[in-house]
C-alpha atoms as a PDB file:
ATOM      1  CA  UNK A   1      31.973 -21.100  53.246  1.00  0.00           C
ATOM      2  CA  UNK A   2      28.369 -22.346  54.082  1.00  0.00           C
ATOM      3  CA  UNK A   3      27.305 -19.053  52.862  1.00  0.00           C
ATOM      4  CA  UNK A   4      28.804 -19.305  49.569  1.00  0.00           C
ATOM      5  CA  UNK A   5      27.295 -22.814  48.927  1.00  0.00           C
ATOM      6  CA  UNK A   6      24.064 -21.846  49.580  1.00  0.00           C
ATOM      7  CA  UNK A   7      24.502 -18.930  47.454  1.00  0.00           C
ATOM      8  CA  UNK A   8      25.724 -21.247  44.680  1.00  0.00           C
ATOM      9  CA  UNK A   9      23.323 -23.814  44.749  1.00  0.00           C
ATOM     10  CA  UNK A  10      20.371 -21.041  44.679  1.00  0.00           C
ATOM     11  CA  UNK A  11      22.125 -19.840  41.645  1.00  0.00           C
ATOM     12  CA  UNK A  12      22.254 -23.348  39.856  1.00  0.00           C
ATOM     13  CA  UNK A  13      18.129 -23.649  40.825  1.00  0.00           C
ATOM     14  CA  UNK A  14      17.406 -19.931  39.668  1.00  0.00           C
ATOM     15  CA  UNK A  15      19.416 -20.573  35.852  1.00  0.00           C
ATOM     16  CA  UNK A  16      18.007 -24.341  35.657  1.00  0.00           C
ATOM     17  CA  UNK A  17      14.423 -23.048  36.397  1.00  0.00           C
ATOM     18  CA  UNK A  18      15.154 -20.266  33.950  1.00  0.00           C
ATOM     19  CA  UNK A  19      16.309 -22.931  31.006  1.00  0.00           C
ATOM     20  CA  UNK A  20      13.791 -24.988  31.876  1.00  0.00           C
ATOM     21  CA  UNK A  21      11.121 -21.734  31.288  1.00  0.00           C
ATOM     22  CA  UNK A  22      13.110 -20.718  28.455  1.00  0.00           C
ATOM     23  CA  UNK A  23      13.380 -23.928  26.046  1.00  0.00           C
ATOM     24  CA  UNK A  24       9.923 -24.616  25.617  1.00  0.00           C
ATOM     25  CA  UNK A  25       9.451 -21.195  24.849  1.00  0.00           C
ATOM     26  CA  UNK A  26      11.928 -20.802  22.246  1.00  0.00           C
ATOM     27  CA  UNK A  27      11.162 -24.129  20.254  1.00  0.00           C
ATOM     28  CA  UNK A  28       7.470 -22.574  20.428  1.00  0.00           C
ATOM     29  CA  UNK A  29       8.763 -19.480  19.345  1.00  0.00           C
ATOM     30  CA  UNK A  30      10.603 -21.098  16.073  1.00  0.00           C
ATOM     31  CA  UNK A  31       7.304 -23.392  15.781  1.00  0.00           C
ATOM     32  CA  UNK A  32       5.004 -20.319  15.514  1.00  0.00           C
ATOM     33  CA  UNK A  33       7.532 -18.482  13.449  1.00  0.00           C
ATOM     34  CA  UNK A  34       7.651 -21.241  10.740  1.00  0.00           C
ATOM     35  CA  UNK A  35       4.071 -21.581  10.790  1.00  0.00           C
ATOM     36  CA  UNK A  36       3.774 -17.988   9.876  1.00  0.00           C
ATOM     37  CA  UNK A  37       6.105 -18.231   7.352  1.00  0.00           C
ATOM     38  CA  UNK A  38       4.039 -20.976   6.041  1.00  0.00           C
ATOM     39  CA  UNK A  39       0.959 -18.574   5.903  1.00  0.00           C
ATOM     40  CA  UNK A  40       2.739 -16.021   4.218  1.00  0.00           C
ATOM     41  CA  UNK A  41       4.003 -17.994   1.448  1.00  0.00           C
ATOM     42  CA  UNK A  42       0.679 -19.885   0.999  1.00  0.00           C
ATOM     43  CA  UNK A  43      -0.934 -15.987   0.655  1.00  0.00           C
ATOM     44  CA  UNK A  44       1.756 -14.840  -1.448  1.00  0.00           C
ATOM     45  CA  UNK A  45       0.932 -18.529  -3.866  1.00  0.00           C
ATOM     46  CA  UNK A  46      -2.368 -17.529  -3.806  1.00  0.00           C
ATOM     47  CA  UNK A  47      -2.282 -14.590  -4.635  1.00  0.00           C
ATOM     48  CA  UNK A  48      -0.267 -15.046  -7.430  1.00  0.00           C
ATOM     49  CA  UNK A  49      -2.370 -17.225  -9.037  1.00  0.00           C
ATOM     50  CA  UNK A  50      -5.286 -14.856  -8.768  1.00  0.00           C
ATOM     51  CA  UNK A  51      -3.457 -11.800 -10.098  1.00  0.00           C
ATOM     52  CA  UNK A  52      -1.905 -14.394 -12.718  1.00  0.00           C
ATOM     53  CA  UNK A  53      -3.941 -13.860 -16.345  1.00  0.00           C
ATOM     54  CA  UNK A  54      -6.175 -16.867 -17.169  1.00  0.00           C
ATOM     55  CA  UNK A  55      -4.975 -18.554 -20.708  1.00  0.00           C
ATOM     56  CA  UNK A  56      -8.053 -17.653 -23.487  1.00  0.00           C
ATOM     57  CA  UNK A  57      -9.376 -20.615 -24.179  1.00  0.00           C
ATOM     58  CA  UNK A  58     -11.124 -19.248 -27.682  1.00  0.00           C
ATOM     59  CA  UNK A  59      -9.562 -20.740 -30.945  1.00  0.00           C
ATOM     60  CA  UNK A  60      -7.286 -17.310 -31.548  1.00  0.00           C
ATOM     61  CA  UNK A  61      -4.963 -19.991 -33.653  1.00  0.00           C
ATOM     62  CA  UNK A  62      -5.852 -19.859 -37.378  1.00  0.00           C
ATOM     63  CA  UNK A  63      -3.711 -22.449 -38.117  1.00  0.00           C
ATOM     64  CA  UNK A  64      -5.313 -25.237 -35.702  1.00  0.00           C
ATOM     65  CA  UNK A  65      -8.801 -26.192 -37.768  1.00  0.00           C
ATOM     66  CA  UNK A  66     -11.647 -27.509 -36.226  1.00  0.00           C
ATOM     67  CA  UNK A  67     -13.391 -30.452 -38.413  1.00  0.00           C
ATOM     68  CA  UNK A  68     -17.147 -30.480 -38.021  1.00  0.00           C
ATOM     69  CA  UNK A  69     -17.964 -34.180 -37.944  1.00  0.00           C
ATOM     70  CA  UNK A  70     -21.323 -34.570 -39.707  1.00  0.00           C
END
């Protein structure tokens, strides 16, 4: 019966011990996961705008007219 107790309450340490190790690691886990999911989709912006065409900024309309003043 003693036996058994001891067994049990070595058990209870062992799987507290192990949630304790195991929490921290998992919310850093997420943490680090989001943050490189971050990354990735502040490349990926990025990048888009660099491989996005730049508007011409030369007066290609011949309908807008540009008045000299003088």
């Amino acid at each position: 019966m003693l036996r058994v107790l001891f067994i049990g309450i070595i058990a209870l340490v062992v799987i507290v011990t192990g949630l304790v190790i195991i929490f921290p690691l998992l919310l850093a886990s997420l943490f680090v996961m989001a943050l490189v999911v971050f990354v990735l989709a502040a490349i990926g912006v990025a990048v888009h705008h660099l491989l996005k065409p730049t508007p011409k900024v030369s007066n290609s309309n011949p309908r807008i007219r540009v008045k000299e003043v003088k």
